[in-house]
C-alpha atoms as a PDB file:
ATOM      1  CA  UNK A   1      15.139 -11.086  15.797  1.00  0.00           C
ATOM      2  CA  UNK A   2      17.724  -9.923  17.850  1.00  0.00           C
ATOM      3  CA  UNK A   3      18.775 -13.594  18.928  1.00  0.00           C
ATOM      4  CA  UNK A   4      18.801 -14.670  15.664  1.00  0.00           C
ATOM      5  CA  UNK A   5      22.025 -11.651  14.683  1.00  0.00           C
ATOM      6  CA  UNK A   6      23.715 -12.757  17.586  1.00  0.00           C
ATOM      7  CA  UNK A   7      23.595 -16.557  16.354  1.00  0.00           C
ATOM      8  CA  UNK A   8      24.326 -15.198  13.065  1.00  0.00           C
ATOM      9  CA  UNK A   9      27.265 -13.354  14.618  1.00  0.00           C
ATOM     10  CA  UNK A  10      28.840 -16.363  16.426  1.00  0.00           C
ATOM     11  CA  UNK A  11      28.359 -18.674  13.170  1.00  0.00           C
ATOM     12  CA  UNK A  12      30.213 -15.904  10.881  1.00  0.00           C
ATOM     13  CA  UNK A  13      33.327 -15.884  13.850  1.00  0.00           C
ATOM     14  CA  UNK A  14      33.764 -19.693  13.719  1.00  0.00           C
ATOM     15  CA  UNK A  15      32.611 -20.299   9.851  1.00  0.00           C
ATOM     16  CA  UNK A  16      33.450 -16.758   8.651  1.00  0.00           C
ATOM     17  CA  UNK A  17      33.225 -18.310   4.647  1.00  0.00           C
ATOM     18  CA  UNK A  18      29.685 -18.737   4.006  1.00  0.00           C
ATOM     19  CA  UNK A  19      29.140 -14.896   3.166  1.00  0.00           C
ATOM     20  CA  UNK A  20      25.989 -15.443   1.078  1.00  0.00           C
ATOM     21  CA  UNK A  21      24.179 -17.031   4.156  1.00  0.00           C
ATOM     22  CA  UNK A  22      25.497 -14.295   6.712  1.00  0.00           C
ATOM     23  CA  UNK A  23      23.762 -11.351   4.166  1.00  0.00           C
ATOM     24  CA  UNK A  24      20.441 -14.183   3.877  1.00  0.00           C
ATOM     25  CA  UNK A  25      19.901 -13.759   7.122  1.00  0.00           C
ATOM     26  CA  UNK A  26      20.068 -10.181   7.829  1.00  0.00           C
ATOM     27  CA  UNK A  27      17.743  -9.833   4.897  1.00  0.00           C
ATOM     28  CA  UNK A  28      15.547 -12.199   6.564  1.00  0.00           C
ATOM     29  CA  UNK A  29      15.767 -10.333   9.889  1.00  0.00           C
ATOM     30  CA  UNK A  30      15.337  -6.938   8.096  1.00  0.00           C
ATOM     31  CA  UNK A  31      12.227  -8.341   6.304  1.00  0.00           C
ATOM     32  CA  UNK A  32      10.370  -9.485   9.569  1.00  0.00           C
ATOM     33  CA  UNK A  33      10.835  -6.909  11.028  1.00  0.00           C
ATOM     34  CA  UNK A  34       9.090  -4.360   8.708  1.00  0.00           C
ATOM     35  CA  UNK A  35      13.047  -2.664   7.393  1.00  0.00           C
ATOM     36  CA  UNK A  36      12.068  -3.488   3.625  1.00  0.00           C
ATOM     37  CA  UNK A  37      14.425  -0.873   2.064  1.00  0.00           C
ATOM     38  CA  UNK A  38      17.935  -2.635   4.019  1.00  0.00           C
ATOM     39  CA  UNK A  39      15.887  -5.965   2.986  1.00  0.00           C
ATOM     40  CA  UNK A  40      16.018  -5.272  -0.644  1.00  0.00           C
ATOM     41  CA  UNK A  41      19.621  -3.632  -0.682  1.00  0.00           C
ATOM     42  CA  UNK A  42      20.776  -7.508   1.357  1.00  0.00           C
ATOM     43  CA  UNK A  43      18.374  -9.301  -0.980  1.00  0.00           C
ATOM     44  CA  UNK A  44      19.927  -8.004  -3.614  1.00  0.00           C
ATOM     45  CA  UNK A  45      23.277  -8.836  -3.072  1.00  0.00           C
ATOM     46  CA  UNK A  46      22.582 -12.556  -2.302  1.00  0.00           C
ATOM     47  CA  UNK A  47      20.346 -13.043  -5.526  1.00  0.00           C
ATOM     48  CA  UNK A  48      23.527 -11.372  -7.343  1.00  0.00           C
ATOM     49  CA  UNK A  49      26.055 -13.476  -4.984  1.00  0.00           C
ATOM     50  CA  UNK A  50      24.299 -16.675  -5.326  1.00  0.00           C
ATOM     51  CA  UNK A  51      23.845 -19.265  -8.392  1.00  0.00           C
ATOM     52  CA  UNK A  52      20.486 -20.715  -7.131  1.00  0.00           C
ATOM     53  CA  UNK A  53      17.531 -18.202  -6.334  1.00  0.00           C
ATOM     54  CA  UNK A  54      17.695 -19.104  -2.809  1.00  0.00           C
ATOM     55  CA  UNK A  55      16.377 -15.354  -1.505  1.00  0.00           C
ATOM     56  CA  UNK A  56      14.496 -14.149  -4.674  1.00  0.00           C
ATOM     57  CA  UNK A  57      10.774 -15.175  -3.263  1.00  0.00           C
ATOM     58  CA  UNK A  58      11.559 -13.045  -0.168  1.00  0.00           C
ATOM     59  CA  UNK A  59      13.340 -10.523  -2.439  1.00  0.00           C
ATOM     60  CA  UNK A  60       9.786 -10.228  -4.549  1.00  0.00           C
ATOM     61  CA  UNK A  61       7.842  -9.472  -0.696  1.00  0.00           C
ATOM     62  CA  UNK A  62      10.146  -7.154   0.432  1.00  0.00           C
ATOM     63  CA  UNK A  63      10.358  -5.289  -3.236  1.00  0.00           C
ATOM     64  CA  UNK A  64       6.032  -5.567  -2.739  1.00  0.00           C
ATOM     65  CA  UNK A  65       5.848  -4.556   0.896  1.00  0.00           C
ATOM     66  CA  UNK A  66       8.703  -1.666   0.177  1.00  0.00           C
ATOM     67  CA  UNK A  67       5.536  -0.173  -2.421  1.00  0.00           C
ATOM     68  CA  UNK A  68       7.113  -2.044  -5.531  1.00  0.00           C
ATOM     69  CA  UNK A  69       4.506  -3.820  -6.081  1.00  0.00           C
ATOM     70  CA  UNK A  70       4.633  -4.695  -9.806  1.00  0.00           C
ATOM     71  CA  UNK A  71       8.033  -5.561  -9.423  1.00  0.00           C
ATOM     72  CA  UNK A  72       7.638  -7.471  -6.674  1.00  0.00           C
ATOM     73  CA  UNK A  73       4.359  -9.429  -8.452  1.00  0.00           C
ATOM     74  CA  UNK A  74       6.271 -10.152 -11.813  1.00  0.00           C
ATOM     75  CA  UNK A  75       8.896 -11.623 -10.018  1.00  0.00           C
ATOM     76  CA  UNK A  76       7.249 -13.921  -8.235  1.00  0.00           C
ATOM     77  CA  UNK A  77       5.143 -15.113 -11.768  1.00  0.00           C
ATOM     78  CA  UNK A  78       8.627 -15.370 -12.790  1.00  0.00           C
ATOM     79  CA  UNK A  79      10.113 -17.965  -9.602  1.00  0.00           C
ATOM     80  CA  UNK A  80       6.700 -19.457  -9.504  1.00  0.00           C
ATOM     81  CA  UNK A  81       7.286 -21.624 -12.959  1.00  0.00           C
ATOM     82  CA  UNK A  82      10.880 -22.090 -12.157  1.00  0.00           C
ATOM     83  CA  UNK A  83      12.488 -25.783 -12.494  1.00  0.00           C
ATOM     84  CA  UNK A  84      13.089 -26.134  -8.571  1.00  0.00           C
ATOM     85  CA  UNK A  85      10.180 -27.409  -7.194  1.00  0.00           C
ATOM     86  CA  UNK A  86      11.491 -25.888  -4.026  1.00  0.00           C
ATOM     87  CA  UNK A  87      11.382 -22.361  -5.591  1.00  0.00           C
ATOM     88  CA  UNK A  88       8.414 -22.421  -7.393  1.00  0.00           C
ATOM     89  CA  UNK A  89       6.188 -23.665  -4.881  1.00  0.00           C
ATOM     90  CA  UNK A  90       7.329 -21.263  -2.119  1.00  0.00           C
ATOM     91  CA  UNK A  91       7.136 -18.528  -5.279  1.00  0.00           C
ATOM     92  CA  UNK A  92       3.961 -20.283  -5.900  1.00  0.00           C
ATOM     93  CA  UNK A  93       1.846 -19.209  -2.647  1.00  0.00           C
ATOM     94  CA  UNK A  94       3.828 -16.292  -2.169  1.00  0.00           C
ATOM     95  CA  UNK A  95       2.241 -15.201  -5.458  1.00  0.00           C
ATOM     96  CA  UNK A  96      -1.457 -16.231  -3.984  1.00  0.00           C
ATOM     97  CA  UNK A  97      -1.020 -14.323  -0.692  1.00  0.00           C
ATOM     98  CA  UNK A  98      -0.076 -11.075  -3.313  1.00  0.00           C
ATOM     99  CA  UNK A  99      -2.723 -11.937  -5.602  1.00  0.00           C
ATOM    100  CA  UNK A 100      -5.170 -11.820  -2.856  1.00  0.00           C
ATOM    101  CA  UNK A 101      -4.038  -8.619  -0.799  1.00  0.00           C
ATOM    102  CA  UNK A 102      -4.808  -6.730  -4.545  1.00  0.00           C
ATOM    103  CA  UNK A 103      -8.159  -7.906  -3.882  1.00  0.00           C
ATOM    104  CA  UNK A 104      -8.076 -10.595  -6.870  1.00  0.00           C
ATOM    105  CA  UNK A 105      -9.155 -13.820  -5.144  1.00  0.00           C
ATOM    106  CA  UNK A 106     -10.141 -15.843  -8.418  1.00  0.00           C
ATOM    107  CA  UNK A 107      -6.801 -15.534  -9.534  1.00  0.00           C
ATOM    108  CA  UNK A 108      -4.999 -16.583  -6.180  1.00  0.00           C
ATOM    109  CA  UNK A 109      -7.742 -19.462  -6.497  1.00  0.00           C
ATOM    110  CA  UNK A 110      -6.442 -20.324  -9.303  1.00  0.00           C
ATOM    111  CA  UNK A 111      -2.535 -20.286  -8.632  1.00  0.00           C
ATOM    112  CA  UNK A 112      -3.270 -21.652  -4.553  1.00  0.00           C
ATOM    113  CA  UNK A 113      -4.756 -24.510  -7.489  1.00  0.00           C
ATOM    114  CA  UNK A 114      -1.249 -24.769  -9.346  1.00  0.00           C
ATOM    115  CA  UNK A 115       0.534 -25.302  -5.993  1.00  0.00           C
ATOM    116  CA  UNK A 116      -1.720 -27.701  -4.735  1.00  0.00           C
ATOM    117  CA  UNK A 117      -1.582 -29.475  -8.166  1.00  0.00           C
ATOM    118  CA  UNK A 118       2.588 -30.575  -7.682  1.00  0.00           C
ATOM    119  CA  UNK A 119       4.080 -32.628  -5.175  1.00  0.00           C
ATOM    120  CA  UNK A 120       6.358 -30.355  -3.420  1.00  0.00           C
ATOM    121  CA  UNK A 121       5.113 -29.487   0.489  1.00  0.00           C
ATOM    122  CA  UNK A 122       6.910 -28.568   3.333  1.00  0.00           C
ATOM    123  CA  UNK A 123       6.249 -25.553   6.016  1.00  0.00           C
ATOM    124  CA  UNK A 124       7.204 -22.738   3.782  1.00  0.00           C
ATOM    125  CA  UNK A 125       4.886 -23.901   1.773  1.00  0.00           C
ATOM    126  CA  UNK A 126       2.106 -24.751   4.440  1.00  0.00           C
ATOM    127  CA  UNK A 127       2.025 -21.276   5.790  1.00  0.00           C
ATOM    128  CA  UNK A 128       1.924 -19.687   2.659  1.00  0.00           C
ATOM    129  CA  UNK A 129      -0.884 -21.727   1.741  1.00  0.00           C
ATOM    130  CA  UNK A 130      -2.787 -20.383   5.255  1.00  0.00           C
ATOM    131  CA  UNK A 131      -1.409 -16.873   4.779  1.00  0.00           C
ATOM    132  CA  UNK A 132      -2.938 -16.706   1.303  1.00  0.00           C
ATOM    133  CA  UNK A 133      -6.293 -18.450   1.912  1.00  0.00           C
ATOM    134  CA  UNK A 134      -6.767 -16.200   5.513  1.00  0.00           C
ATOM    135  CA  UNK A 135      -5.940 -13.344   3.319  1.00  0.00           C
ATOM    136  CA  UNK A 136      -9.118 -13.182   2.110  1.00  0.00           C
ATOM    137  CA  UNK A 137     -12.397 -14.143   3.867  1.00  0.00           C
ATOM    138  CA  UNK A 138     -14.324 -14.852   0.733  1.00  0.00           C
ATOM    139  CA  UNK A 139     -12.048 -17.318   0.005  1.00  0.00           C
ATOM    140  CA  UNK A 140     -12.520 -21.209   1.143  1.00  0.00           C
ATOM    141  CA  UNK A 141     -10.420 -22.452   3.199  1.00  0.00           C
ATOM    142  CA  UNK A 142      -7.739 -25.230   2.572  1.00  0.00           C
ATOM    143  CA  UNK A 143      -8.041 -29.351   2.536  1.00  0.00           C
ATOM    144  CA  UNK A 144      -7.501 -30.749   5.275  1.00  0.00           C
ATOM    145  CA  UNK A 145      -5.561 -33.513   3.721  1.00  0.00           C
ATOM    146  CA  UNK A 146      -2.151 -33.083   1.194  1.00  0.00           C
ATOM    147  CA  UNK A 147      -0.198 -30.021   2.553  1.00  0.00           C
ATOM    148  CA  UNK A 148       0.250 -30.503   6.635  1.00  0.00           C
ATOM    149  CA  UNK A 149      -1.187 -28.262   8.756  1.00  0.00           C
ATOM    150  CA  UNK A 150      -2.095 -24.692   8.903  1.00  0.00           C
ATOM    151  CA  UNK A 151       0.823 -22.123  10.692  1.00  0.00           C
ATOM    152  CA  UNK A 152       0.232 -21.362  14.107  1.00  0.00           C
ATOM    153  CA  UNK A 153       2.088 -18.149  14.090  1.00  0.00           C
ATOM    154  CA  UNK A 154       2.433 -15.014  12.355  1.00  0.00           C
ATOM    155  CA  UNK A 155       5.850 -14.178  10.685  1.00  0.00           C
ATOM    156  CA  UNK A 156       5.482 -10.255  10.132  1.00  0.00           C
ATOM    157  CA  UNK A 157       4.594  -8.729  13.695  1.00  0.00           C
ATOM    158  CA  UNK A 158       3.833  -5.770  12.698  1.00  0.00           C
ATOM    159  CA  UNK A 159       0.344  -5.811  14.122  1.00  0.00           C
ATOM    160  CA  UNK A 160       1.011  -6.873  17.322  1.00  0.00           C
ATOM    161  CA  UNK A 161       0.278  -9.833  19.800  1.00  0.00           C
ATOM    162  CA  UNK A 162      -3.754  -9.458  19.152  1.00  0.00           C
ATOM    163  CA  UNK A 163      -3.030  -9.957  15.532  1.00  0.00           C
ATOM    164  CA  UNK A 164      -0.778 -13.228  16.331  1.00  0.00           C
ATOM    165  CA  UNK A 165      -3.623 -14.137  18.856  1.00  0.00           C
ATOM    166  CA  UNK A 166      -6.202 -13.896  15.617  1.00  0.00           C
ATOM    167  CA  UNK A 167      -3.869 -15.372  13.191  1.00  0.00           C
ATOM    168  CA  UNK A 168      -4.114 -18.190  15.972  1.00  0.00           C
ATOM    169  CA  UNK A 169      -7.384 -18.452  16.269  1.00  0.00           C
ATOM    170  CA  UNK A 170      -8.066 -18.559  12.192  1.00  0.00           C
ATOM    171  CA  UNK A 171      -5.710 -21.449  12.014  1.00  0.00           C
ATOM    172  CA  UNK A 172      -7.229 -23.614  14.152  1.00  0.00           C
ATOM    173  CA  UNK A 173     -10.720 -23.370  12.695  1.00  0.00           C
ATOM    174  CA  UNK A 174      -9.905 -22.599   9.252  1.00  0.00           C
ATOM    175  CA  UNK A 175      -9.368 -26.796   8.681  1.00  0.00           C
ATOM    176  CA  UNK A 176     -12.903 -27.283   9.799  1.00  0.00           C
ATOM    177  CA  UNK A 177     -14.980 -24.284   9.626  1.00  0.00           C
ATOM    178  CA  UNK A 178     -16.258 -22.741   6.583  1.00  0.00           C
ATOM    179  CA  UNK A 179     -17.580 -19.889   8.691  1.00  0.00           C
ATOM    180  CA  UNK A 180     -15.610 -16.149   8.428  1.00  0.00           C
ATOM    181  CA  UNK A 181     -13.215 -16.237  11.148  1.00  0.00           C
ATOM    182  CA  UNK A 182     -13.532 -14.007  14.353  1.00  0.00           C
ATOM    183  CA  UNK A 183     -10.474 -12.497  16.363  1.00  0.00           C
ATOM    184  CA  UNK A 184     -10.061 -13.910  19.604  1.00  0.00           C
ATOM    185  CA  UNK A 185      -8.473 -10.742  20.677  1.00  0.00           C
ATOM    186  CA  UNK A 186     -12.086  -9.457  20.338  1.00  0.00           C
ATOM    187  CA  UNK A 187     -13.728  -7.512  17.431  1.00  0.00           C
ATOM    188  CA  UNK A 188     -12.472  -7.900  13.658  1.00  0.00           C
ATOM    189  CA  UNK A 189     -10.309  -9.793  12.266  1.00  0.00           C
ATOM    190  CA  UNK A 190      -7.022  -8.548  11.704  1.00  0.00           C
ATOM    191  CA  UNK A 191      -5.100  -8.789   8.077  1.00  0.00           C
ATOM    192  CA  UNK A 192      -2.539 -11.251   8.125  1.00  0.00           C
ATOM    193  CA  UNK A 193       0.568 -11.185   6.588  1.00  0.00           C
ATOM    194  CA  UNK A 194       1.297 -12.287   3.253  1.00  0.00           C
ATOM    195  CA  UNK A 195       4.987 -13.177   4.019  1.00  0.00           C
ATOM    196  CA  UNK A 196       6.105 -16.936   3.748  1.00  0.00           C
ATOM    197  CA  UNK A 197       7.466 -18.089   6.751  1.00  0.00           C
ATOM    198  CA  UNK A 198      11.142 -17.837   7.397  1.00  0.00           C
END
């Protein structure tokens, strides 16, 4: 996170303009790295800043994980049938991963159903497809075919390298395996994160 402010840093010196992008990214950083209340405050001020919604999905998970949960949910219905295809697909799984960390797997189902159901793919989309479907057991996991492939990492540390390690080991079988996953740290499973990947 660190090396991402200093390239942050050096791109502000040389392209010191772009002051939407600059705030983005300190969001982003903030977000990761489990600061939700200086995530919202940035978040904010880009969704304010900017004409296209180009932080609100993250804006929604950091208003969730900072314990606005309701805020963060009806936002994220909100994005999730927005015009971009872009934004409501990323809003889209986002939404799932929520939906499914309040214990309500039918309706993640259902909206993981809605994504799957449009065109739009790429690895924001992907992950947030894994991070929903890992984010409860019960649920089945993904086709193999129409959205790429699973994430191999885990965006939120905040469960440390044996979480990463499971998150791991759930991706790779989770394409072929019906089974409930087992951590490869050893014992249960750790929760993943809900977070689409930055």
């Amino acid at each position: 996170m660190e090396e991402a402010l200093i390239a942050m840093e050096r791109a502000r010196r040389l392209h010191g303009t772009d002051v939407i992008e600059a705030l983005r990214i300190e969001a982003l950083v903030a977000l990761f790295s489990g600061k939700f209340a200086p995530a919202v405050a940035r978040l904010e001020d880009v969704s304010r800043l900017s004409s296209q919604p180009i932080g609100d999905t993250y804006l929604a998970l950091a208003y969730y994980y900072s314990g606005s949960g309701a805020r963060g949910r009806s936002l994220l219905e909100s994005l999730a049938s927005h015009s971009s295809a872009t934004t409501s697909a990323r809003a889209g799984v986002s939404l799932a991963g929520v939906l499914a960390a309040q214990g309500d797997a039918a309706g993640a189902r259902a909206q993981l159903d809605r994504v799957l159901a449009r065109p739009y793919r790429d690895h924001h989309v992907a992950y947030g497809l894994g991070a929903a479907y890992m984010r409860s057991w019960a649920m089945p996991p993904p086709p193999a075919a129409g959205f790429g492939l699973l994430p191999t990492r885990a965006s939120l540390a905040c469960h440390g390298s044996s979480a990463i390690r499971c998150w791991n080991r759930f991706a790779a079988i989770a394409s072929t395996s019906s089974s409930s996953p087992t951590c490869a740290a050893g014992g249960t499973p750790h929760s993943p994160p809900i977070i689409v990947d930055g």
